[in-house]
PDB file of N, CA and C in Angstrom:
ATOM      1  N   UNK A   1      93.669  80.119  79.368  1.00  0.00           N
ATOM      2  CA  UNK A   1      93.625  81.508  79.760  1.00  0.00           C
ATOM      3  C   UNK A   1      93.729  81.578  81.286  1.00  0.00           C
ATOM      4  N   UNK A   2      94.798  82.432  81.879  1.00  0.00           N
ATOM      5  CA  UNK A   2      94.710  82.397  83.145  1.00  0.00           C
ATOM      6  C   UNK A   2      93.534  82.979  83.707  1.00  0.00           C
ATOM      7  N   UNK A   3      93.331  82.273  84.983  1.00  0.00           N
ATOM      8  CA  UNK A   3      91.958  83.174  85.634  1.00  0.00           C
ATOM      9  C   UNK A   3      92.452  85.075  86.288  1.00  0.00           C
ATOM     10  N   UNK A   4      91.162  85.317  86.014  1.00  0.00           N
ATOM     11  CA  UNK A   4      91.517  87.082  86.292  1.00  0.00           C
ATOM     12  C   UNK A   4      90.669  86.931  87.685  1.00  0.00           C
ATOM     13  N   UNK A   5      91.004  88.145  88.731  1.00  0.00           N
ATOM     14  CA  UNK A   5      90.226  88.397  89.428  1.00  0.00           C
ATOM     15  C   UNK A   5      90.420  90.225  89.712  1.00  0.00           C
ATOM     16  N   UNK A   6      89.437  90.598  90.600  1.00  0.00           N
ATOM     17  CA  UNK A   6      89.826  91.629  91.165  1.00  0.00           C
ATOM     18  C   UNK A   6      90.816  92.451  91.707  1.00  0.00           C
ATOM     19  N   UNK A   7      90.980  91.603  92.244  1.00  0.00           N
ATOM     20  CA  UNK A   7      92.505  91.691  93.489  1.00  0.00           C
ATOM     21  C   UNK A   7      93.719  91.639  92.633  1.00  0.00           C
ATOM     22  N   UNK A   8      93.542  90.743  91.662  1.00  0.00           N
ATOM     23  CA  UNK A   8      94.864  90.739  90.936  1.00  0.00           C
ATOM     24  C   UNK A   8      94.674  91.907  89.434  1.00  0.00           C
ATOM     25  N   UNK A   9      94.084  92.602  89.112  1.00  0.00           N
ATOM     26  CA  UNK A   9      93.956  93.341  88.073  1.00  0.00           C
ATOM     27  C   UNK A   9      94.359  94.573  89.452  1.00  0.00           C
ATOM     28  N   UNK A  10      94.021  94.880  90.412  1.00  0.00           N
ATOM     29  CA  UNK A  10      94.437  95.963  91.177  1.00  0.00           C
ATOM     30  C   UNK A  10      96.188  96.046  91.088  1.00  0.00           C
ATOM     31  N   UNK A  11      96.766  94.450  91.191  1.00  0.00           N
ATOM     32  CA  UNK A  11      97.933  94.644  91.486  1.00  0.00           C
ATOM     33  C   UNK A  11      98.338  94.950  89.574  1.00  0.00           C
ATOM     34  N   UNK A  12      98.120  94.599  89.260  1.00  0.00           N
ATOM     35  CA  UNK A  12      98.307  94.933  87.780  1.00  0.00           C
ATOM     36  C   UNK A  12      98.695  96.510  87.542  1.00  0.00           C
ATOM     37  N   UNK A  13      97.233  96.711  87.936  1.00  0.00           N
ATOM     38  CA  UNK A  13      96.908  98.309  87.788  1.00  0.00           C
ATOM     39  C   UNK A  13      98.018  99.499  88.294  1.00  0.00           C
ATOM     40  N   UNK A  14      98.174  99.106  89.709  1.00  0.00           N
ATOM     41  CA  UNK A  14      98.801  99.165  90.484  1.00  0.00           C
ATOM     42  C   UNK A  14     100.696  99.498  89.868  1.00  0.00           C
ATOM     43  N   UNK A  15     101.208  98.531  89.443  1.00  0.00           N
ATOM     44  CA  UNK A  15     102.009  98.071  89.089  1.00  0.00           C
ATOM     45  C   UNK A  15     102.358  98.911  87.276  1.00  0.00           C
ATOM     46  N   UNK A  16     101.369  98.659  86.426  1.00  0.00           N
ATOM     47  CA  UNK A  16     101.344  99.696  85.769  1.00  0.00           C
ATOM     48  C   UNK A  16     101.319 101.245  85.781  1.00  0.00           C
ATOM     49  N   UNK A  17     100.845 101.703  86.814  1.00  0.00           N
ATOM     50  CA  UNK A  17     101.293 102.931  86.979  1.00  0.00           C
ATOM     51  C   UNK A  17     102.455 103.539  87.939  1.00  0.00           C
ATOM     52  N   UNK A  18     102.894 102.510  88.123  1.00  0.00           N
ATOM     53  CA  UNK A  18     104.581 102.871  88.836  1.00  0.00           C
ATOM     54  C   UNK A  18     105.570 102.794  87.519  1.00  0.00           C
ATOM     55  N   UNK A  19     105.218 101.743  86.566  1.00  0.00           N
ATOM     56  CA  UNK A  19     105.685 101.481  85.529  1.00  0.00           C
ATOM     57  C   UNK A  19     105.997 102.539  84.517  1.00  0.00           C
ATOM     58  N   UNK A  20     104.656 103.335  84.532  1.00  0.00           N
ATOM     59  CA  UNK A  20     104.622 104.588  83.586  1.00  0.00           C
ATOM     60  C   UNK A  20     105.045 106.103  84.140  1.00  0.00           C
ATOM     61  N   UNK A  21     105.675 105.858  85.273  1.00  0.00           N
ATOM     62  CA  UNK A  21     106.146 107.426  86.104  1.00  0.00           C
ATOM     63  C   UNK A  21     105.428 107.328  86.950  1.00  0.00           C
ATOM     64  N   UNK A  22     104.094 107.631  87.693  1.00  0.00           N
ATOM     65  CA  UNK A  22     103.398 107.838  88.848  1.00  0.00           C
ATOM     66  C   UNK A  22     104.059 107.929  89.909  1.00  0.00           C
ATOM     67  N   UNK A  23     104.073 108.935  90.253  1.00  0.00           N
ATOM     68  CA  UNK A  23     105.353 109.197  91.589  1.00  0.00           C
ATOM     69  C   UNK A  23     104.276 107.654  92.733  1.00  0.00           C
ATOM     70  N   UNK A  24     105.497 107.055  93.561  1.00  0.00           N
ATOM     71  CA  UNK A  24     104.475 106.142  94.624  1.00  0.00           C
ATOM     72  C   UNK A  24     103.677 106.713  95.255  1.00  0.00           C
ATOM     73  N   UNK A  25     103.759 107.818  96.154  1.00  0.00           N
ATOM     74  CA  UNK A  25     102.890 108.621  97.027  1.00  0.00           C
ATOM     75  C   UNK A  25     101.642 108.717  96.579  1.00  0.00           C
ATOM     76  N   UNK A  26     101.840 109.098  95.251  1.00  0.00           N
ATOM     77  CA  UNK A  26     100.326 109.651  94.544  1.00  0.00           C
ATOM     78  C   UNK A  26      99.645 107.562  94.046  1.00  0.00           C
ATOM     79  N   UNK A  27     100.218 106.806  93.767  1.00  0.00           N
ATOM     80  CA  UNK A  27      99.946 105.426  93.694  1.00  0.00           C
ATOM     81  C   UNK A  27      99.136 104.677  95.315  1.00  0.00           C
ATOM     82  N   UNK A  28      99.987 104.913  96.178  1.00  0.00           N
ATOM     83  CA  UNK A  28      99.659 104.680  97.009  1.00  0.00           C
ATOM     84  C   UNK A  28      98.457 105.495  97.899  1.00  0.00           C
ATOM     85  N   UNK A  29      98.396 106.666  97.779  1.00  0.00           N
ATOM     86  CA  UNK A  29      97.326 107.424  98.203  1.00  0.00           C
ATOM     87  C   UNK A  29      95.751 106.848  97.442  1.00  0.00           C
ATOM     88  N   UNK A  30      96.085 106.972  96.119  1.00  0.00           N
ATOM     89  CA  UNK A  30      94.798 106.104  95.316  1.00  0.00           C
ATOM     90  C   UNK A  30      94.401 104.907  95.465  1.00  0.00           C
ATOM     91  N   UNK A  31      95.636 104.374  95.970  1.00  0.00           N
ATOM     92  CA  UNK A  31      94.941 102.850  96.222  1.00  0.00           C
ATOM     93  C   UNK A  31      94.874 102.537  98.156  1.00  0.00           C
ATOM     94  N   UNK A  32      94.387 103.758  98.147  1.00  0.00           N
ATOM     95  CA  UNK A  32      94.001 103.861 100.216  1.00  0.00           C
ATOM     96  C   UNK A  32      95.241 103.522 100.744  1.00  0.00           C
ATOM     97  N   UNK A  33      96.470 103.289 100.601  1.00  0.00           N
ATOM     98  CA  UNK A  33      97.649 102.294 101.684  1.00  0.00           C
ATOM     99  C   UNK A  33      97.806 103.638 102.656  1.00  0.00           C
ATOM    100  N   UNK A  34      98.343 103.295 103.466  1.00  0.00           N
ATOM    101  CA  UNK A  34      98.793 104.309 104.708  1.00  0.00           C
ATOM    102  C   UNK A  34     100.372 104.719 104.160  1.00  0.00           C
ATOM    103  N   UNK A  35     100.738 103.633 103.808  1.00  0.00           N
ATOM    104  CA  UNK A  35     102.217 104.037 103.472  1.00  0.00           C
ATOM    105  C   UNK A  35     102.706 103.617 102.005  1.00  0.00           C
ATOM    106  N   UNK A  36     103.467 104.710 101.190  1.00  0.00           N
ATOM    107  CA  UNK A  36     104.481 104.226 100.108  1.00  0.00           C
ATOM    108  C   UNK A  36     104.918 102.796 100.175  1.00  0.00           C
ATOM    109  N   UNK A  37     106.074 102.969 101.248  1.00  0.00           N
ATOM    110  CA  UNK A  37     106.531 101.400 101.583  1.00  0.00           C
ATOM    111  C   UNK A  37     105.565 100.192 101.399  1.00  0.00           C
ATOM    112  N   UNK A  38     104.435  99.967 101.743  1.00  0.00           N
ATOM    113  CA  UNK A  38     103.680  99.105 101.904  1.00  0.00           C
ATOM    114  C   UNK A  38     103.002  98.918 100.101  1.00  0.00           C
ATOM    115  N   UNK A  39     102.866  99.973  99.540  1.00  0.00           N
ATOM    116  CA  UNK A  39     102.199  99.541  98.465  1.00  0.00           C
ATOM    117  C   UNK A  39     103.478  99.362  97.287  1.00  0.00           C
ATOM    118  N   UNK A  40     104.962  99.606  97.346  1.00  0.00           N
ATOM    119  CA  UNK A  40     106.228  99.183  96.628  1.00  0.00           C
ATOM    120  C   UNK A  40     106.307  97.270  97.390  1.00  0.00           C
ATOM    121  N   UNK A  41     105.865  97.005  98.378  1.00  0.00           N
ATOM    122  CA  UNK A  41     105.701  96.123  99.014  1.00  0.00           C
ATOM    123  C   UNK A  41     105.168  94.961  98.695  1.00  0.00           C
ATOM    124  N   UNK A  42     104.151  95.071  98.684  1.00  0.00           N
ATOM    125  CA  UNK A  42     103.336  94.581  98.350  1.00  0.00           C
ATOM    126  C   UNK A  42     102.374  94.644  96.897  1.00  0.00           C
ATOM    127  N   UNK A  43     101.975  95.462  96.390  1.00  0.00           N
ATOM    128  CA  UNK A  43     101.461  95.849  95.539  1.00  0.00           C
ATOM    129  C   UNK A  43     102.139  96.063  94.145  1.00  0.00           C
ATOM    130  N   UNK A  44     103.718  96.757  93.882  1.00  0.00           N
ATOM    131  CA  UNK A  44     103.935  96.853  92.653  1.00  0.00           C
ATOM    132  C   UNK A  44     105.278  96.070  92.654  1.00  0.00           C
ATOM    133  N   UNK A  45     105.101  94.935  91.571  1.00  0.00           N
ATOM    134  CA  UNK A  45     105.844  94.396  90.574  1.00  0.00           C
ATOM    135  C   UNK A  45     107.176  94.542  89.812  1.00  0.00           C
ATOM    136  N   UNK A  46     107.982  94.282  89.581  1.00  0.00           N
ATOM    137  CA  UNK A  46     108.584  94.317  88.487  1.00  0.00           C
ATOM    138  C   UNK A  46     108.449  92.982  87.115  1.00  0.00           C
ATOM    139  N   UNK A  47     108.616  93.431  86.377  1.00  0.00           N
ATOM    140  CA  UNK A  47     108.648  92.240  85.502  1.00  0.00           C
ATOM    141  C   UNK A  47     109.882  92.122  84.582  1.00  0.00           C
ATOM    142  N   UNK A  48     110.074  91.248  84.262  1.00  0.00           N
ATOM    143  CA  UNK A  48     111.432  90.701  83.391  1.00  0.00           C
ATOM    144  C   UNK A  48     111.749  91.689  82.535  1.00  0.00           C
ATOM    145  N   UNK A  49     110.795  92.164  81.438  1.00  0.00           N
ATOM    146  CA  UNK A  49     111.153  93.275  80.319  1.00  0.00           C
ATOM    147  C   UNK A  49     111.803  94.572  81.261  1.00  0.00           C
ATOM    148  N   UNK A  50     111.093  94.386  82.525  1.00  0.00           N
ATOM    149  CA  UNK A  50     112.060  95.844  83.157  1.00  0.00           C
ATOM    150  C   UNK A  50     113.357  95.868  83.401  1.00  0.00           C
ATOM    151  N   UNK A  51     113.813  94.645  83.763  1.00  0.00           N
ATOM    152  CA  UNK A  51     115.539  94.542  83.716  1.00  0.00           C
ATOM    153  C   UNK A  51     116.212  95.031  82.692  1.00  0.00           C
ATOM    154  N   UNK A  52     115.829  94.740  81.450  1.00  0.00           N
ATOM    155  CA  UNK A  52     116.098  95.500  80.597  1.00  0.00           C
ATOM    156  C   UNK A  52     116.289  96.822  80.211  1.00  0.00           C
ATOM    157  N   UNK A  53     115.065  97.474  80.934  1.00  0.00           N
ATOM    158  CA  UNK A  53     115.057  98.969  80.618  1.00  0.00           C
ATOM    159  C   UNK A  53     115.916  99.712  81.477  1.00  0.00           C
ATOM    160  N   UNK A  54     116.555  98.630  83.130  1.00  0.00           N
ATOM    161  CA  UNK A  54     117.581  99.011  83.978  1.00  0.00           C
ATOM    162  C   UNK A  54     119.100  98.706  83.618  1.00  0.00           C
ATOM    163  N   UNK A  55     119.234  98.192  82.563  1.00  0.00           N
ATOM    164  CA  UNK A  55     120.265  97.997  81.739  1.00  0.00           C
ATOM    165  C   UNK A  55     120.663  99.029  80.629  1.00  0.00           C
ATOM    166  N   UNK A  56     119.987  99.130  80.511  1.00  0.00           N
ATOM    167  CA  UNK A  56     119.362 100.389  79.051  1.00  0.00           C
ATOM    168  C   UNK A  56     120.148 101.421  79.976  1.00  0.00           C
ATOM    169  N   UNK A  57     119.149 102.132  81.019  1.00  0.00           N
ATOM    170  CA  UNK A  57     119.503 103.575  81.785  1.00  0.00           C
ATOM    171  C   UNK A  57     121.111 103.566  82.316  1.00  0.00           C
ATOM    172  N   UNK A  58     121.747 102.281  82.871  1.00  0.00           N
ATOM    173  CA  UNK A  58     122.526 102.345  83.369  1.00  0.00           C
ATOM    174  C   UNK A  58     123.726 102.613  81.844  1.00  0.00           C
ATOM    175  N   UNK A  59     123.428 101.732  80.937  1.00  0.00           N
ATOM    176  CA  UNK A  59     124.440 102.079  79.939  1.00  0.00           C
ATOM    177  C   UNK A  59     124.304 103.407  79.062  1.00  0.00           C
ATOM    178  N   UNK A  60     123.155 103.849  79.403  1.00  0.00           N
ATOM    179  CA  UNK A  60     123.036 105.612  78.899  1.00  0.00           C
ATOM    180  C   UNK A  60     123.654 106.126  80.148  1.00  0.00           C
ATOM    181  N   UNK A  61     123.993 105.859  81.267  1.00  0.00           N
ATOM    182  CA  UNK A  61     124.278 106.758  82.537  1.00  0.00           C
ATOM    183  C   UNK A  61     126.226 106.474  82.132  1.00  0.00           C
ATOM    184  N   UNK A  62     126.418 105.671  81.995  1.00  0.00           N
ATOM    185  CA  UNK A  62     128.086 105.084  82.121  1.00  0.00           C
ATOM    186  C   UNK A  62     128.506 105.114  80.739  1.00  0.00           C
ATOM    187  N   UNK A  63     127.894 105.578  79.399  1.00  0.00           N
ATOM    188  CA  UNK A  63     128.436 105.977  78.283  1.00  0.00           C
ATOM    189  C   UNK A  63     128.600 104.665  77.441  1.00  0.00           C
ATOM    190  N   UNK A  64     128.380 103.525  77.705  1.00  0.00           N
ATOM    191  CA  UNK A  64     127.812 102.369  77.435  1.00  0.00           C
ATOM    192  C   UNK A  64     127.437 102.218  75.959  1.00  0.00           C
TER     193      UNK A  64
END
């Protein structure tokens, strides 16, 4: 079992709610950053299954 900590369930957290819509501003305001940039930065993720879902949109966008 990997080890959990704090810091990394934030980026999780973090990362999950960019995942689910959360405009960044409102992500980043909750998690104190001064700036958007800094918490897309640092803080949120992508993960492999998301390439997918950018494959998905693009072939619903281009008739695909």
């Amino acid at each position: 079992m990997p080890r959990l900590t704090l810091h990394g369930c934030r980026h999780t957290g973090l990362s999950l709610m960019e995942k689910d819509g959360v405009p960044i501003s409102i992500i980043s305001m909750w998690a104190g950053h001064a700036s958007a940039e800094f918490t897309y930065r640092v803080y949120v993720h992508a993960r492999q299954d998301d390439l997918g879902a950018g494959r998905d949109a693009l072939s619903r966008l281009y008739g695909g």
